[in-house]
Each structure stands twice: as C-alpha cells, then as structure tokens.
C-alpha atoms as a PDB file:
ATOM      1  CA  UNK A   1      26.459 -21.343-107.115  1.00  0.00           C
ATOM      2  CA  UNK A   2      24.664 -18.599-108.811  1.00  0.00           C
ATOM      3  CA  UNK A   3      26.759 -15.912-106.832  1.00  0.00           C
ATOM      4  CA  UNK A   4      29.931 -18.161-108.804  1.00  0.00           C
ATOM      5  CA  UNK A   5      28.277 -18.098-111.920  1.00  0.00           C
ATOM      6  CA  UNK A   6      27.382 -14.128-111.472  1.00  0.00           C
ATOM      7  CA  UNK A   7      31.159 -13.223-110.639  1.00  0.00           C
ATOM      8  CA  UNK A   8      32.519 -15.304-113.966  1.00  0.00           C
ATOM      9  CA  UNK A   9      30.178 -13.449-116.099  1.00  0.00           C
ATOM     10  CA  UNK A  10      31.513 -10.437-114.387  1.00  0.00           C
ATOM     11  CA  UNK A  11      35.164 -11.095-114.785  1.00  0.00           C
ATOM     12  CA  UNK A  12      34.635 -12.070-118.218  1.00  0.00           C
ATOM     13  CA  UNK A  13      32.943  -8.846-119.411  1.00  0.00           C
ATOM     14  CA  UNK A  14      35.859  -6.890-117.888  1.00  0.00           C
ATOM     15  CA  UNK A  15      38.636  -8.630-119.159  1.00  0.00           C
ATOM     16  CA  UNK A  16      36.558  -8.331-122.911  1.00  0.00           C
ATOM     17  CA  UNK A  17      35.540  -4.499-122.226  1.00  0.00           C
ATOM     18  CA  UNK A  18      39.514  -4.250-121.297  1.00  0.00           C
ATOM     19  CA  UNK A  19      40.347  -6.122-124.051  1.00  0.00           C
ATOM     20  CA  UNK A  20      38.054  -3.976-126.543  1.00  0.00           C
ATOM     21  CA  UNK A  21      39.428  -0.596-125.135  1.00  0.00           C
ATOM     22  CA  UNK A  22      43.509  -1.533-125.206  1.00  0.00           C
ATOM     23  CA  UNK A  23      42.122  -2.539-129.247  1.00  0.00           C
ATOM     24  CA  UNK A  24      40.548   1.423-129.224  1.00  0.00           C
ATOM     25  CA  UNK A  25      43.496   2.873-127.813  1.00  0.00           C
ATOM     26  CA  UNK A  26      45.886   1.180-130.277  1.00  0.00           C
ATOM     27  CA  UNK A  27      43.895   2.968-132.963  1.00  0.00           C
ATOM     28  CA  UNK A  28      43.559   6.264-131.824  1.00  0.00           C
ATOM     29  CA  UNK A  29      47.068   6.359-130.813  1.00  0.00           C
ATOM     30  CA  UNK A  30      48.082   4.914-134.827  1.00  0.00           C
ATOM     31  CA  UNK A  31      45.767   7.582-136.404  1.00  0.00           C
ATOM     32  CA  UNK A  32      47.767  10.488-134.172  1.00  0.00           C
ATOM     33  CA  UNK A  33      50.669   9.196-135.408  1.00  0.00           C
ATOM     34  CA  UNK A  34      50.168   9.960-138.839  1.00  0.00           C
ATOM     35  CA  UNK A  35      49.799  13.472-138.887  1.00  0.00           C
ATOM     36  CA  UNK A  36      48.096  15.045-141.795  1.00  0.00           C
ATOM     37  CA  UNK A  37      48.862  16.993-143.812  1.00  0.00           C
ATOM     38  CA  UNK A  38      48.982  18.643-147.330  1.00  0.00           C
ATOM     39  CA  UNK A  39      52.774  19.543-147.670  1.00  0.00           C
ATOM     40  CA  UNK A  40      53.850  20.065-151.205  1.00  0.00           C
ATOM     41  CA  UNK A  41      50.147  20.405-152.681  1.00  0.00           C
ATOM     42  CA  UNK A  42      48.163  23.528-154.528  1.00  0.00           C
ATOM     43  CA  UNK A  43      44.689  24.487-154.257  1.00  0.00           C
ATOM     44  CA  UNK A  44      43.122  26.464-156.470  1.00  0.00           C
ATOM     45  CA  UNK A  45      40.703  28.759-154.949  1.00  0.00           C
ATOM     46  CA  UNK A  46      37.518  30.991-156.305  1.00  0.00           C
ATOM     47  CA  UNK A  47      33.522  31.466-155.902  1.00  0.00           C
ATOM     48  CA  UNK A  48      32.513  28.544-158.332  1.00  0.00           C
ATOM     49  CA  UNK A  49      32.712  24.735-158.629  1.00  0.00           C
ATOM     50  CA  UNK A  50      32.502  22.821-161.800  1.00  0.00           C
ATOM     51  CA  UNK A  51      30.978  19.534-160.358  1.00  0.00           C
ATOM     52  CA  UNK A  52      31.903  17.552-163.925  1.00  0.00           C
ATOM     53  CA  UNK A  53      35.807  18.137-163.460  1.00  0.00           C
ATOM     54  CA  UNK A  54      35.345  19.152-159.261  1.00  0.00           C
ATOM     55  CA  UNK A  55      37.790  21.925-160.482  1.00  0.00           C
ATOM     56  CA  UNK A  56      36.772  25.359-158.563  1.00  0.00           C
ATOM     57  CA  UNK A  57      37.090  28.748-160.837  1.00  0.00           C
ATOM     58  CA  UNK A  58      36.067  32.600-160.533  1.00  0.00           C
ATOM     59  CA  UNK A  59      35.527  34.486-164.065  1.00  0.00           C
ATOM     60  CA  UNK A  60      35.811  37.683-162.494  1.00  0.00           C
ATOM     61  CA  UNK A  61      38.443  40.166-161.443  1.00  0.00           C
ATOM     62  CA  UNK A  62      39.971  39.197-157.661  1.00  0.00           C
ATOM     63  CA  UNK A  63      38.020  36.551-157.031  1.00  0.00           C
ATOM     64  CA  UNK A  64      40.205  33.379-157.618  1.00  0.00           C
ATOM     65  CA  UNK A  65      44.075  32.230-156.581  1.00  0.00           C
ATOM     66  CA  UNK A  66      46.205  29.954-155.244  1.00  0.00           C
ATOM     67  CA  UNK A  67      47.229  28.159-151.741  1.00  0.00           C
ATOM     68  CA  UNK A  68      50.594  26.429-151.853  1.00  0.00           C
ATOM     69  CA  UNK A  69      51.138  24.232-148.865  1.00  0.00           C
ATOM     70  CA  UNK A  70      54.723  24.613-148.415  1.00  0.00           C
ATOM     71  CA  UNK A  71      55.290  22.107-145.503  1.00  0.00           C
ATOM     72  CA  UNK A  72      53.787  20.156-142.595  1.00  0.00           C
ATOM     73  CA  UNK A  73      53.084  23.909-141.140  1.00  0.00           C
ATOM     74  CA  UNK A  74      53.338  26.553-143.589  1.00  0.00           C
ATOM     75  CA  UNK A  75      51.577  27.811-147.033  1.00  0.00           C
ATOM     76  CA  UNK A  76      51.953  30.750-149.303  1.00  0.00           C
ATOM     77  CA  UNK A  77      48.136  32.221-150.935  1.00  0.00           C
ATOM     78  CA  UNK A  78      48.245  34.295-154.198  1.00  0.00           C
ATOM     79  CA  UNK A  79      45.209  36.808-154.757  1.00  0.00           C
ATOM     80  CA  UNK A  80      45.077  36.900-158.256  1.00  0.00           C
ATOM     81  CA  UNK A  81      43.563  40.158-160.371  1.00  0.00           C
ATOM     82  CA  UNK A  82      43.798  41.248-163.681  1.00  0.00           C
ATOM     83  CA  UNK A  83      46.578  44.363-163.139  1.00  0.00           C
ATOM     84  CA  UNK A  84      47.983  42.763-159.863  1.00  0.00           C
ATOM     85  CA  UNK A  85      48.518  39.944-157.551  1.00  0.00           C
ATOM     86  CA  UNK A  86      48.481  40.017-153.742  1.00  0.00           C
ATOM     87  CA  UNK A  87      50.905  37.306-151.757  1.00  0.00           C
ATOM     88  CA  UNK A  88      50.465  36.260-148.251  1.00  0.00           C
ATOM     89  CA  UNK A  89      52.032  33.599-146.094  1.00  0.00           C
ATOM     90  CA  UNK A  90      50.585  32.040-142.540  1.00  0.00           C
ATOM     91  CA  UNK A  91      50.520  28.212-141.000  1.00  0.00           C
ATOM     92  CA  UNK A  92      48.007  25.525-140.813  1.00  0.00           C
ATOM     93  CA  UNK A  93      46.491  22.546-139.113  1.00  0.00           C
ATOM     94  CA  UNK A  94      44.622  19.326-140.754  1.00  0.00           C
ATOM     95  CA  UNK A  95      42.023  18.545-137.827  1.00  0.00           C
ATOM     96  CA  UNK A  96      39.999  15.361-138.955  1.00  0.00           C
ATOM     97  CA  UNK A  97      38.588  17.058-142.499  1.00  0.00           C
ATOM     98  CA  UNK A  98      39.500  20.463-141.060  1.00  0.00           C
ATOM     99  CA  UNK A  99      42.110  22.767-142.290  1.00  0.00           C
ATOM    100  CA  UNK A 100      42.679  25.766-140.371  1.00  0.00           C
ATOM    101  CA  UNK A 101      44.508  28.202-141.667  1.00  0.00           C
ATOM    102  CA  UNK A 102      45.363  31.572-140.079  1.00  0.00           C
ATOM    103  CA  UNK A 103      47.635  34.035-142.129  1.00  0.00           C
ATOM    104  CA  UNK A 104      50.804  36.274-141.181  1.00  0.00           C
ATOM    105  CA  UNK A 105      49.710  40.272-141.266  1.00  0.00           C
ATOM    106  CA  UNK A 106      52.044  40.785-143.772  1.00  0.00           C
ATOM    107  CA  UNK A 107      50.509  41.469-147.520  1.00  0.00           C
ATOM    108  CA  UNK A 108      52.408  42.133-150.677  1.00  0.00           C
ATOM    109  CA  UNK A 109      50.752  43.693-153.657  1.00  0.00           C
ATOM    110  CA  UNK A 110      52.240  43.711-157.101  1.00  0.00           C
ATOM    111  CA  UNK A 111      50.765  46.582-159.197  1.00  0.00           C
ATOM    112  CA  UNK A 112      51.640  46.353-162.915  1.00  0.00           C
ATOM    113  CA  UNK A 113      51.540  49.620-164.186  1.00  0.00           C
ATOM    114  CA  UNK A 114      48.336  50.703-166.270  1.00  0.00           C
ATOM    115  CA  UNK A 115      48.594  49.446-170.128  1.00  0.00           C
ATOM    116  CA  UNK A 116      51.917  47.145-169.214  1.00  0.00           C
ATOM    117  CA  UNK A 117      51.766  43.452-168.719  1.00  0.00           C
ATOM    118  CA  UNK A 118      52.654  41.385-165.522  1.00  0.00           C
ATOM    119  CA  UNK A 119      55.583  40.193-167.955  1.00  0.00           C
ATOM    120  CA  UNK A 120      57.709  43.538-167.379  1.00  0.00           C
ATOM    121  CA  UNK A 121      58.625  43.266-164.244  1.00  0.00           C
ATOM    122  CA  UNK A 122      60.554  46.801-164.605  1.00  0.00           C
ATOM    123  CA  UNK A 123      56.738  48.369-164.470  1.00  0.00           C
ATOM    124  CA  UNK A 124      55.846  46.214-161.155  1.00  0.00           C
ATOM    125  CA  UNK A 125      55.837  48.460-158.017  1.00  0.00           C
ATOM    126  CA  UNK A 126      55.663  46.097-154.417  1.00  0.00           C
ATOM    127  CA  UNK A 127      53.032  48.142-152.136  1.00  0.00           C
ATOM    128  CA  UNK A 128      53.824  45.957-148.609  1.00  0.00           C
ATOM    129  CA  UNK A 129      50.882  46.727-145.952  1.00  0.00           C
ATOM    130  CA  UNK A 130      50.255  45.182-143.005  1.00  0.00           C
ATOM    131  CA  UNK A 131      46.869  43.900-142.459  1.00  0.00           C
ATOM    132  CA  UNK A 132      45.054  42.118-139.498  1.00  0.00           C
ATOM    133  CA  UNK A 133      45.654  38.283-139.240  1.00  0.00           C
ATOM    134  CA  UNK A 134      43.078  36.393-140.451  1.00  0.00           C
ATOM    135  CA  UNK A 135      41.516  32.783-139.652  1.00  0.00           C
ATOM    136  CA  UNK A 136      39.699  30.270-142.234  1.00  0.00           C
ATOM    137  CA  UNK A 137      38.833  27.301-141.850  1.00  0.00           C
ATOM    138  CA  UNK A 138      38.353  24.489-144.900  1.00  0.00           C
ATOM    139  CA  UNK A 139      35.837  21.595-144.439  1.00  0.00           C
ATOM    140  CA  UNK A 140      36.777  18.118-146.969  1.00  0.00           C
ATOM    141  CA  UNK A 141      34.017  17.112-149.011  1.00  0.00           C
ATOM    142  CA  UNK A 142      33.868  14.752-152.067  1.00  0.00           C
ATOM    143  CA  UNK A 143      32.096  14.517-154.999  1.00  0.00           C
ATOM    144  CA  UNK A 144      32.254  11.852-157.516  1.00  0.00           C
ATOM    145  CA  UNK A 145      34.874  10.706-155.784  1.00  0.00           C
ATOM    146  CA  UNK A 146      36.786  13.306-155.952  1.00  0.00           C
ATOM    147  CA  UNK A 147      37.839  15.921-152.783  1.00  0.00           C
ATOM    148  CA  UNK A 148      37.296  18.926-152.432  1.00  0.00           C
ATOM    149  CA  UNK A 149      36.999  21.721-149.861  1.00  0.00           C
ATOM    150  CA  UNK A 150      34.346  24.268-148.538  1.00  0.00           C
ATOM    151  CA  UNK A 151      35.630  27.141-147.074  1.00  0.00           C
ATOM    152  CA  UNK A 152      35.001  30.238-145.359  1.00  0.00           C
ATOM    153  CA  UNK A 153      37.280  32.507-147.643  1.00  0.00           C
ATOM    154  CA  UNK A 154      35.101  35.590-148.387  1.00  0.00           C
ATOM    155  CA  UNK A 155      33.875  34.754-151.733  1.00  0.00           C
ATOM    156  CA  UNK A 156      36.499  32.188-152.225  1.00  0.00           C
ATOM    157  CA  UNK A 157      34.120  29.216-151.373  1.00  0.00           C
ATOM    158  CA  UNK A 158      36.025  26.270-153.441  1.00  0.00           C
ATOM    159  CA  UNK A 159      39.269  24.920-153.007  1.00  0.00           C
ATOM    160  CA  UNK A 160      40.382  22.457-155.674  1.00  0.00           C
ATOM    161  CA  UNK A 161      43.716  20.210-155.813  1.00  0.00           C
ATOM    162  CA  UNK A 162      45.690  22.012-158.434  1.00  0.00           C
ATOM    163  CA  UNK A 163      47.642  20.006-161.479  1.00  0.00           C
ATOM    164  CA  UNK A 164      50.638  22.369-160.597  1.00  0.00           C
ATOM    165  CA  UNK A 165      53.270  21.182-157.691  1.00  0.00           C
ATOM    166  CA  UNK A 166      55.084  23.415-154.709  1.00  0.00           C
ATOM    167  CA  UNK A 167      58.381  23.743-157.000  1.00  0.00           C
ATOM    168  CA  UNK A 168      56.646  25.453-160.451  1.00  0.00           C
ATOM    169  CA  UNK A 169      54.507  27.593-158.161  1.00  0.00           C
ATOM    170  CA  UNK A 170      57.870  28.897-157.062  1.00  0.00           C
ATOM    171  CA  UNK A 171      58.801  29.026-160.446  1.00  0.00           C
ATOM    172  CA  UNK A 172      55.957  31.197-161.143  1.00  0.00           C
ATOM    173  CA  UNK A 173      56.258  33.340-157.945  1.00  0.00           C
ATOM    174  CA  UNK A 174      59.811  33.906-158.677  1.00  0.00           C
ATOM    175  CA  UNK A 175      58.937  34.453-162.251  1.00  0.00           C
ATOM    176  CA  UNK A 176      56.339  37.444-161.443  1.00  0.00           C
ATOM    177  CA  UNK A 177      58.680  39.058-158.954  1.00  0.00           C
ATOM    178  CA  UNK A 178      61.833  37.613-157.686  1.00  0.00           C
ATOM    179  CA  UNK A 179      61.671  39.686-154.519  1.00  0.00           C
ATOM    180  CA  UNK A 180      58.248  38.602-152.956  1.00  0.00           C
ATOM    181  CA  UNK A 181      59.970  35.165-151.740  1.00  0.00           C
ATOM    182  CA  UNK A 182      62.394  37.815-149.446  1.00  0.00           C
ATOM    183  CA  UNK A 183      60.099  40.136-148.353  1.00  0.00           C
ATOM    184  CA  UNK A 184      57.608  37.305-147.101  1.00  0.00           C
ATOM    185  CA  UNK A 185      60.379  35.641-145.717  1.00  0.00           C
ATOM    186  CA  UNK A 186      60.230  32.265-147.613  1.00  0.00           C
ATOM    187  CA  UNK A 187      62.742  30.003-148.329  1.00  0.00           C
ATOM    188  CA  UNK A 188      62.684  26.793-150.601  1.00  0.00           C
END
C-alpha cells in the first residue's frame, strides 16, 4: 500500500513539474517573440545627468550628441562640437536591458570654416576617415520612473530619450549637409 501511495505522489509531482515547465516555456518562447527594440527613437548623449528632468547634457565642446535608431538593426550617432559635427552609422542589439551597439569604420567630419556658421553650408568641407570599429554597450536604468541608460561611451556616460523623432533628425542631418546621408550610405 505504501509502495501505491509512494508511486501516486510520484506521478503527481511529474505531471505538475511538467505542467509548470510547458507554463515556463510558453513564456520564454512569448518574450522572444517580441523582439526589442528602439526603432524610430533618439537619445541624447553627454557626460552629465540632470536627475530632476532624467535629461543627460555636456556643457562643453565634443562631449554631447545624438543616437538615432533608424530601425530594428541600424542607428546613425552625431558627435556634436562647436565648429563641427562628426556622423557615424553601425547596428545594434536590445539584450534584456542591454543595447549593444558596434559602429561601421566609416566617420564623416563636417568642418565649418573658422569665423562662419554651420548655417553656410558653402564653408563646410566633409573630411571622411576611416577609423577602427568600435563596441558599446548601454545598460537601462530608471529613475523616478523614468529610463535611462548607462553607457560605456568614453565620456558620453548618459543616454536620454530625446523629444525629437527619426524623421526631423533627418531633417536636421539633411539640413547641415545634404551629402552625409550618401556618403554613410543611409536611406530613409
């Protein structure tokens, strides 16, 4: 009898450990399925982090920008300085509240000449280099409810979800120097 009593308590812990796993599975395989990502968003980028607004900011020459996240794959970074911007391009992955992003070698730099502003773009000159690829890697955090990401970026430590979307950063990019989108290759 006990031997009887044993193997129902045995078959009935299976078939609920089963049971409990299939339920696991289900989720994992639902969470997979909706990929993440940050297509269509902005991040602005620099050394600081107002923790009132969670807005990041630099207040020094070359050391804020831009990421544009132009699809499930790809994003665009500006380097913004006071007498010129650099542009870059590369591809990303959303791991958990990881983004990885590794950039293209390809840099553009837009020099405005000495005493001109960026406005005339007849005084920009394009320097395009070729530079090692590089890998960051953002970590999601959240303050007063509010995300936000760590990174690895140099001095760049902050990146903030920008009020500006994927189309007027275009605007803008097109707007400094309507070549850049062609020599990086972009199309939108």
């Amino acid at each position: 009898m006990k031997e009887y009593i044993c193997k129902i308590i045995a078959v009935s812990l299976l078939i609920t450990s089963s049971c409990n796993n299939q339920k696991l599975d289900k989720q994992t395989q639902e969470q997979s399925k909706k990929k993440q990502t940050l297509s269509g968003k902005v991040y602005r980028i620099g050394p600081g982090l107002d923790s009132i607004n969670i807005q990041s900011f630099g207040e020094c020459d070359c050391c804020s920008g831009q990421v544009a996240f132009i699809n499930d794959s790809s994003f665009i970074a500006i380097d913004e300085c006071l007498h010129n911007n650099g542009y870059f391009k590369g591809y990303y992955e959303v791991i958990g509240d990881t983004v990885r992003l590794m950039t293209d070698s390809l840099y553009v730099l837009a020099e405005v000449t000495e005493g001109l502003s960026k406005e005339d773009d007849n005084k920009v000159s394009l320097k395009i280099s070729s530079n090692n690829t590089m890998e960051y890697y953002w970590i999601k955090h959240s303050l007063n409810n509010k995300e936000y990401f760590k990174t690895n970026m140099d001095s760049l430590s902050y990146a903030t979800p920008d009020t500006s979307d994927v189309r007027s950063f275009f605007s803008l990019l097109k707007s400094e120097h309507d070549s850049i989108p062609g020599i990086l290759n972009l199309k939108f």
